[in-house]
Protein backbone atom coordinates (compact mmCIF):
# COMPACT_ATOMS: atom_id res chain seq x y z
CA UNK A 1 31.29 25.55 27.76
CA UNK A 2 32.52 24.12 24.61
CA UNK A 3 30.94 21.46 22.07
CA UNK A 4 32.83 19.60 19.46
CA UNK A 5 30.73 19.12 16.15
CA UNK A 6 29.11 16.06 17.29
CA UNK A 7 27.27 18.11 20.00
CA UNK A 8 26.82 21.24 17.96
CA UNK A 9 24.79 18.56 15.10
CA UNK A 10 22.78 17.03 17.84
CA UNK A 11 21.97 20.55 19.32
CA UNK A 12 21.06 21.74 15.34
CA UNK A 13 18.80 18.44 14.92
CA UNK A 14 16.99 18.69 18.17
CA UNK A 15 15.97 22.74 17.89
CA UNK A 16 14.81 21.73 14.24
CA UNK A 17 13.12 18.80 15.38
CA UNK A 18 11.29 21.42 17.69
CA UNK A 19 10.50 23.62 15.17
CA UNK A 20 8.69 21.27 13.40
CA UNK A 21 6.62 20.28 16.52
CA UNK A 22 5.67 23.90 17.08
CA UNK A 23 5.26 24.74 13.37
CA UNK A 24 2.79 20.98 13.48
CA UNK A 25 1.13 22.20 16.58
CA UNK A 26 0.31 26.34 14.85
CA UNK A 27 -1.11 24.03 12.26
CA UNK A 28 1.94 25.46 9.77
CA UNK A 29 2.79 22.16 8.90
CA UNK A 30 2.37 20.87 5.50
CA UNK A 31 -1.33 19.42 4.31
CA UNK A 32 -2.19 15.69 5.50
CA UNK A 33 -3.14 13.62 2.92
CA UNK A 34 -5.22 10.80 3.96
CA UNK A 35 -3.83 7.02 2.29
CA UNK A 36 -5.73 4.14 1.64
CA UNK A 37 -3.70 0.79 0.23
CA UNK A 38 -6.14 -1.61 -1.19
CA UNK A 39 -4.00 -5.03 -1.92
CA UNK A 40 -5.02 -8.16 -3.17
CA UNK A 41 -7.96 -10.11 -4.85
CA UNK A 42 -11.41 -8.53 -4.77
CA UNK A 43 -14.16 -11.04 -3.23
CA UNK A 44 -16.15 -11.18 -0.43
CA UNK A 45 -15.34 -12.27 3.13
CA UNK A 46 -13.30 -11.48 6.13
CA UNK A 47 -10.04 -12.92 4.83
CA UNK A 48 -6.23 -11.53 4.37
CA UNK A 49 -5.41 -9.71 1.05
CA UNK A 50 -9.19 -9.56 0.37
CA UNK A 51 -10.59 -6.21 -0.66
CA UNK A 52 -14.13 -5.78 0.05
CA UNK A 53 -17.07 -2.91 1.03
CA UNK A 54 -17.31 -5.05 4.05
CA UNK A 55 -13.35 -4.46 5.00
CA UNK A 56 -12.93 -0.90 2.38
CA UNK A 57 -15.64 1.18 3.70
CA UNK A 58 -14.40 1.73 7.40
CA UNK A 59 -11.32 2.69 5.84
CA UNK A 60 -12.73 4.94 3.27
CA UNK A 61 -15.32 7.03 6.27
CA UNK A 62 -12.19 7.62 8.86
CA UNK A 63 -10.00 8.78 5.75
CA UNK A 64 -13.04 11.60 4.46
CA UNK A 65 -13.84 12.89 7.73
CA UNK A 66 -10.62 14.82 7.99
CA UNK A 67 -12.09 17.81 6.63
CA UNK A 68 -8.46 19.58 6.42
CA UNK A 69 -7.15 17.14 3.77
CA UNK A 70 -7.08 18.93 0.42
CA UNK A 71 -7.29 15.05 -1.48
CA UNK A 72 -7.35 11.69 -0.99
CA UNK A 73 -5.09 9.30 -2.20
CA UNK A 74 -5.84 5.28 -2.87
CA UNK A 75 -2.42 2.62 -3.70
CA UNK A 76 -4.21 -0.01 -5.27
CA UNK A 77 -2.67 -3.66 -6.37
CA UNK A 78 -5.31 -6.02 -7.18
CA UNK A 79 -5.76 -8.34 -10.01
CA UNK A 80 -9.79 -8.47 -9.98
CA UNK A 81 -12.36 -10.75 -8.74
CA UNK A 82 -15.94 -10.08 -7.57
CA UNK A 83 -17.99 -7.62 -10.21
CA UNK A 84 -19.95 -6.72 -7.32
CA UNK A 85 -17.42 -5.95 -4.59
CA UNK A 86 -15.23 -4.22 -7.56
CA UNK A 87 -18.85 -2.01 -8.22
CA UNK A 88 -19.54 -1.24 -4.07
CA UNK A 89 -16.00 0.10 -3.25
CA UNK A 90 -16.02 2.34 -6.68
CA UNK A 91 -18.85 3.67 -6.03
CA UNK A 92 -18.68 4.05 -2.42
CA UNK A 93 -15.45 6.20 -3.17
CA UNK A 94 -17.61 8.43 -5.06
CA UNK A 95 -19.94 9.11 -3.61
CA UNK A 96 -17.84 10.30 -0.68
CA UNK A 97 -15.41 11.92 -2.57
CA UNK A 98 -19.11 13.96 -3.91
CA UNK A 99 -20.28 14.16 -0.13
CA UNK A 100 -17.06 15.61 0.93
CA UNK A 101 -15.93 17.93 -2.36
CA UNK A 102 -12.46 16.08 -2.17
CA UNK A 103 -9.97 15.12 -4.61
CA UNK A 104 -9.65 11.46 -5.14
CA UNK A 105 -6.05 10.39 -6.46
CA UNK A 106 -5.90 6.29 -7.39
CA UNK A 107 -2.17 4.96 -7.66
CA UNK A 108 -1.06 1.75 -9.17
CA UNK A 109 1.65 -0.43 -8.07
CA UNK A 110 1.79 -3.79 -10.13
CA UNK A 111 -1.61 -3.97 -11.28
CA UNK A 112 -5.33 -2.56 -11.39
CA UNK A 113 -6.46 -4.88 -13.88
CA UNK A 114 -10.35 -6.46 -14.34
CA UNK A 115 -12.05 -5.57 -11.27
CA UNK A 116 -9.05 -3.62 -9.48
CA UNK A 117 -9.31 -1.23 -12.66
CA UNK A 118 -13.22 -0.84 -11.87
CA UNK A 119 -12.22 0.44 -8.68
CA UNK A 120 -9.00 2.44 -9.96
CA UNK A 121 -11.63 4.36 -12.18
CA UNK A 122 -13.51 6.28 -9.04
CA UNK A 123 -10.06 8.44 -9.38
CA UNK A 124 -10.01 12.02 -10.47
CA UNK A 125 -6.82 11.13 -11.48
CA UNK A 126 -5.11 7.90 -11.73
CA UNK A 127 -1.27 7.44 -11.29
CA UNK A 128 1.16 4.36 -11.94
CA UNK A 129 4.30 3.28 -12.73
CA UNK A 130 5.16 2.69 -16.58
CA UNK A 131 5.51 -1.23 -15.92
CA UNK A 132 2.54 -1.58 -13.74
CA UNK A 133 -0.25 -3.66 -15.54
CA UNK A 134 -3.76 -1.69 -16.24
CA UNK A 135 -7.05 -2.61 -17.97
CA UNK A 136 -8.45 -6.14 -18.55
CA UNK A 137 -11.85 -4.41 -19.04
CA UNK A 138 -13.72 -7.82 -19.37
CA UNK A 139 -15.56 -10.74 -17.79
CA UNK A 140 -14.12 -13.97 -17.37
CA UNK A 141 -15.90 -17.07 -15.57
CA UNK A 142 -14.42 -20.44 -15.52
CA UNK A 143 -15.39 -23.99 -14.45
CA UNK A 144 -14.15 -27.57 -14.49
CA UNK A 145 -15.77 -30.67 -16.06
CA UNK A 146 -15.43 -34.05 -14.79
CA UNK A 147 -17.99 -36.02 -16.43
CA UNK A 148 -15.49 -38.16 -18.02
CA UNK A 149 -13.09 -38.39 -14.77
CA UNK A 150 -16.28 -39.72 -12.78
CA UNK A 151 -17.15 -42.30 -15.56
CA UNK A 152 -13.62 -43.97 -15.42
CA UNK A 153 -13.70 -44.09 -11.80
CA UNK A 154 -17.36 -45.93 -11.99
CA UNK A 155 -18.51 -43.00 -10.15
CA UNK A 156 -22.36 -42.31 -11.02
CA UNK A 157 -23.77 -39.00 -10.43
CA UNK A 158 -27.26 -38.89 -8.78
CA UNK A 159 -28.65 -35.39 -8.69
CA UNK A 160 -32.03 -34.01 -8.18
CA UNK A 161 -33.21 -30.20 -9.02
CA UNK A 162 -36.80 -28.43 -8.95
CA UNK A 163 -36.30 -26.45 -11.98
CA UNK A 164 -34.29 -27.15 -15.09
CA UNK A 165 -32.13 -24.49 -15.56
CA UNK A 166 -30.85 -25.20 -11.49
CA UNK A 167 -28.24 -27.57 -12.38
CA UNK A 168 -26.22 -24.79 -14.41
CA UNK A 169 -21.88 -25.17 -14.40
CA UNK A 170 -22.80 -28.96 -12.35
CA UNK A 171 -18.79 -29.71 -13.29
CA UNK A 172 -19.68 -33.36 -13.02
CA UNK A 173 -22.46 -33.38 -15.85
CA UNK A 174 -21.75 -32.39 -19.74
CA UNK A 175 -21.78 -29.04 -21.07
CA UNK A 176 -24.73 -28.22 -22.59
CA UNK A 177 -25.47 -25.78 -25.83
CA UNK A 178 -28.11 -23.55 -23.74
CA UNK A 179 -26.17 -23.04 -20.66
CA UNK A 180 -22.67 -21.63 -22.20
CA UNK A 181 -25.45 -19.45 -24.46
CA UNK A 182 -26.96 -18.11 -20.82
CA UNK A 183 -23.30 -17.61 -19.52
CA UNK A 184 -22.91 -15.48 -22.38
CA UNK A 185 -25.67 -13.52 -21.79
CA UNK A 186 -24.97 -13.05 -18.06
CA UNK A 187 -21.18 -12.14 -18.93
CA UNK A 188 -21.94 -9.28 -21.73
CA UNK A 189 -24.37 -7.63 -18.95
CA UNK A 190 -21.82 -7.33 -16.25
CA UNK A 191 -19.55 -6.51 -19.32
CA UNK A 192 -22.09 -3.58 -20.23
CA UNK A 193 -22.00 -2.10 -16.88
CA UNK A 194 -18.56 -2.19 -16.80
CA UNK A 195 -18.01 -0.45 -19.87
CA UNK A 196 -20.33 2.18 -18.96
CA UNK A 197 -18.61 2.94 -15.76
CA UNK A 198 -15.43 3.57 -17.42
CA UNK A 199 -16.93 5.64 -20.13
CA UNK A 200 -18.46 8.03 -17.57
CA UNK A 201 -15.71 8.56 -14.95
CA UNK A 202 -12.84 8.66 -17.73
CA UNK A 203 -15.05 10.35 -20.67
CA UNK A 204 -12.86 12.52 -23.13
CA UNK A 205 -9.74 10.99 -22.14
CA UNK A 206 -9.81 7.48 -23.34
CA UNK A 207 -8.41 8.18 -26.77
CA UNK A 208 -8.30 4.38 -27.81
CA UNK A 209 -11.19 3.01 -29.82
CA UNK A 210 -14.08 0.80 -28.23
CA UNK A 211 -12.77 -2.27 -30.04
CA UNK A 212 -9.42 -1.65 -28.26
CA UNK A 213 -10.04 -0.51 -25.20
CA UNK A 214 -13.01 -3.00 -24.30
CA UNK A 215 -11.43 -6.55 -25.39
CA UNK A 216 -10.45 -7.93 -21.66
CA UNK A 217 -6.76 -7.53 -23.06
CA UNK A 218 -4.68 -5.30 -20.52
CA UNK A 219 -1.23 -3.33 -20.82
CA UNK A 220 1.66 -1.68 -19.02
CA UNK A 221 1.03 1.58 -17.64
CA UNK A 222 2.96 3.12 -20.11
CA UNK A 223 0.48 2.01 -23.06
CA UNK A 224 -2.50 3.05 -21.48
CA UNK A 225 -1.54 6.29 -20.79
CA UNK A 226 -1.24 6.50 -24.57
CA UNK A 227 -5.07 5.11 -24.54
CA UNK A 228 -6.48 7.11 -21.51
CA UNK A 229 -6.75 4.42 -19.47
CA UNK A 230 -4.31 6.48 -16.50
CA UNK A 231 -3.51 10.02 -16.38
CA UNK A 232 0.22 10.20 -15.63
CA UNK A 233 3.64 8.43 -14.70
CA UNK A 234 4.47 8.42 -10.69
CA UNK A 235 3.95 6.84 -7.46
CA UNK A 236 2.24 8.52 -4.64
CA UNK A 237 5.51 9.86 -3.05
CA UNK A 238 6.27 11.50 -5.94
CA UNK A 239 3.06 12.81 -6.99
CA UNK A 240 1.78 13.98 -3.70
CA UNK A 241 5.10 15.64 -3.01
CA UNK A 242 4.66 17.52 -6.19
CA UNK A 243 0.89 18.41 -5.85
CA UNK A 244 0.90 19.36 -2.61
CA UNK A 245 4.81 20.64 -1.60
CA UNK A 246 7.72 18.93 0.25
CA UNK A 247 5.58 19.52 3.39
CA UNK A 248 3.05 17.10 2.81
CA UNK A 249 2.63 13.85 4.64
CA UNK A 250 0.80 10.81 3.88
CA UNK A 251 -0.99 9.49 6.84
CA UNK A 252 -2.22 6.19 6.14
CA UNK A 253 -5.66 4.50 7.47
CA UNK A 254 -4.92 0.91 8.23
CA UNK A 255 -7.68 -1.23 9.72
CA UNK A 256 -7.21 -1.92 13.84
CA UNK A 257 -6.48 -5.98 14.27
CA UNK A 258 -9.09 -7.59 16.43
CA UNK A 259 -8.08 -10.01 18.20
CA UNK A 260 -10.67 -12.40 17.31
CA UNK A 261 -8.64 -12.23 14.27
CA UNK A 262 -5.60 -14.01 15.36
CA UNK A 263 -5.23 -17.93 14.83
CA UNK A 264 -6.51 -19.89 17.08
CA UNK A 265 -9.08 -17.75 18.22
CA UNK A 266 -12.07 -18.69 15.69
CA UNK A 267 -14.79 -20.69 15.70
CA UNK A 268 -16.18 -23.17 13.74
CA UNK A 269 -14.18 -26.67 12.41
CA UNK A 270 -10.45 -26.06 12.07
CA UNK A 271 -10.81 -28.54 9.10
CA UNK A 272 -13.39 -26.89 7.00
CA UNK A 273 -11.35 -23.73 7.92
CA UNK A 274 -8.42 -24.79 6.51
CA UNK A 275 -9.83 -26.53 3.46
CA UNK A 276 -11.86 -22.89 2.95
CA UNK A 277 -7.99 -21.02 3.35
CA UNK A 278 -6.54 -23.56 0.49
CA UNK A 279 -9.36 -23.07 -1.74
CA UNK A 280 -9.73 -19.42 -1.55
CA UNK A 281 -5.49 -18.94 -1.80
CA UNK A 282 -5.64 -21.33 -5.06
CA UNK A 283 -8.09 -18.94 -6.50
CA UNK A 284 -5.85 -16.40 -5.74
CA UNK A 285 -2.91 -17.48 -6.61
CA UNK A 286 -4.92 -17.75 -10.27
CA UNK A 287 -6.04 -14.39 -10.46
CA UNK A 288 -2.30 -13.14 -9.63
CA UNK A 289 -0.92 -15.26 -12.22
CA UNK A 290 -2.53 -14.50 -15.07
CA UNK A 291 -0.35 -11.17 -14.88
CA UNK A 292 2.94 -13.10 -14.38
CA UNK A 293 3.13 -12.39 -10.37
């Protein structure tokens, strides 16, 4: 019985094919390396794109308990949002990555700046491509006013507070001296703990001064690898490939879909639903821009 080469190449694919099955089930195959990808803007909430400790944590548990992994590796691509949520998932990924005695490797694809740099920080090691953005090691809150808006439409405002202090950022009343002085306040302590939680989990290697490194101004990847900010050039093909051998394999924890997920299926007013979905993609869409995508 004779093949030509098309049958001799099928034969050679299929024996090495079952190789590789055997040499996966002796457990000879390369290490698994548990993947996390953390996209989009950092806030509370069960929504799309959102990253969260509600939605990151499930995620974070299933990737830890596979005690064979030798590391674990986190894509992140977020351009901020919530100083709380940014805290929570950062330090939830240490304190696994303590619990467990594994190797925590952050990549970056286009950005890890303000809050998606707080959480980019739990790394050992952080990774990223020299045009991805990094840094924006600040606080930023914004408002509207539209006291003057109101007053041309002959719009009065009628509002009534127990306590003085409660009417605070009211966009439809003018700014007053004493409230931007208690923004300030409450902005430089969130600032302070975010400054601390760089300096401990990066330490030696920032190399840039406080002054620098501190302003809320961010940079390509290849300029904070100059200041300490990341570690090294490479995405997590790449670097996991050369950590670990050409036998490693990413196996990436995705959250199951529920299907009470799905359109349709929700409950509560489809109007105040869809109104919520504008609002919260405008704010978004803000955060994004800022970094020019």
């Amino acid at each position: 019985m004779s093949m030509d080469g098309t049958g001799s190449n099928t034969l050679v694919r299929t024996m090495e094919r079952g190789g590789e099955m055997v040499r996966e089930l002796l457990g000879r195959k390369g290490p698994v390396i548990p993947a996390i990808r953390l996209y989009g803007s950092i806030a509370a909430g069960q929504r799309p794109n959102r990253i969260n400790i509600e939605t990151v944590n499930p995620l974070l548990e299933q990737a830890f308990r596979i005690k064979s992994a030798p590391a674990i590796a986190i894509v992140i691509n977020s351009p901020g949002g919530s100083a709380v949520q940014s805290r929570l998932v950062s330090k939830r990924i240490r304190e696994l990555a303590d619990e467990h005695e594994k190797e925590v490797l952050v990549f970056v694809e286009d950005v890890a700046a303000s809050g998606g740099y707080f959480i980019a920080v739990a790394g050992d090691e952080i990774y990223a491509d020299p045009s991805s953005i990094v840094g924006s090691i600040g606080v930023i809150m914004a408002t509207f006013g539209f006291e003057e808006a109101i007053k041309k439409l002959g719009i009065s405002r009628r509002l009534y507070t127990a306590g003085k202090n409660k009417s605070t950022l009211d966009p439809f009343l003018p700014e007053k001296k004493e409230d931007v002085e208690r923004i300030k306040t409450f902005e430089l302590d969130i600032h302070k703990v975010f400054i601390e939680w760089v300096k401990t989990h990066r330490g030696a290697r920032l190399t840039a001064s406080d002054d620098e490194l501190f302003t809320g101004e961010f940079w390509t990847a290849a300029r904070g690898l100059d200041m300490g900010l990341i570690d090294g050039i490479g995405d997590v093909y790449e670097v996991i490939r050369n950590r670990f051998g050409d036998d490693a394999r990413l196996k990436w924890i995705r959250k199951r879909k529920s299907i009470f997920s799905m359109p349709g299926l929700g409950f509560g007013s489809a109007t105040s639903g869809l109104a919520s979905d504008v609002a919260a993609e405008l704010e978004d869409r803000a955060l994004w821009s800022r970094f020019g995508l």
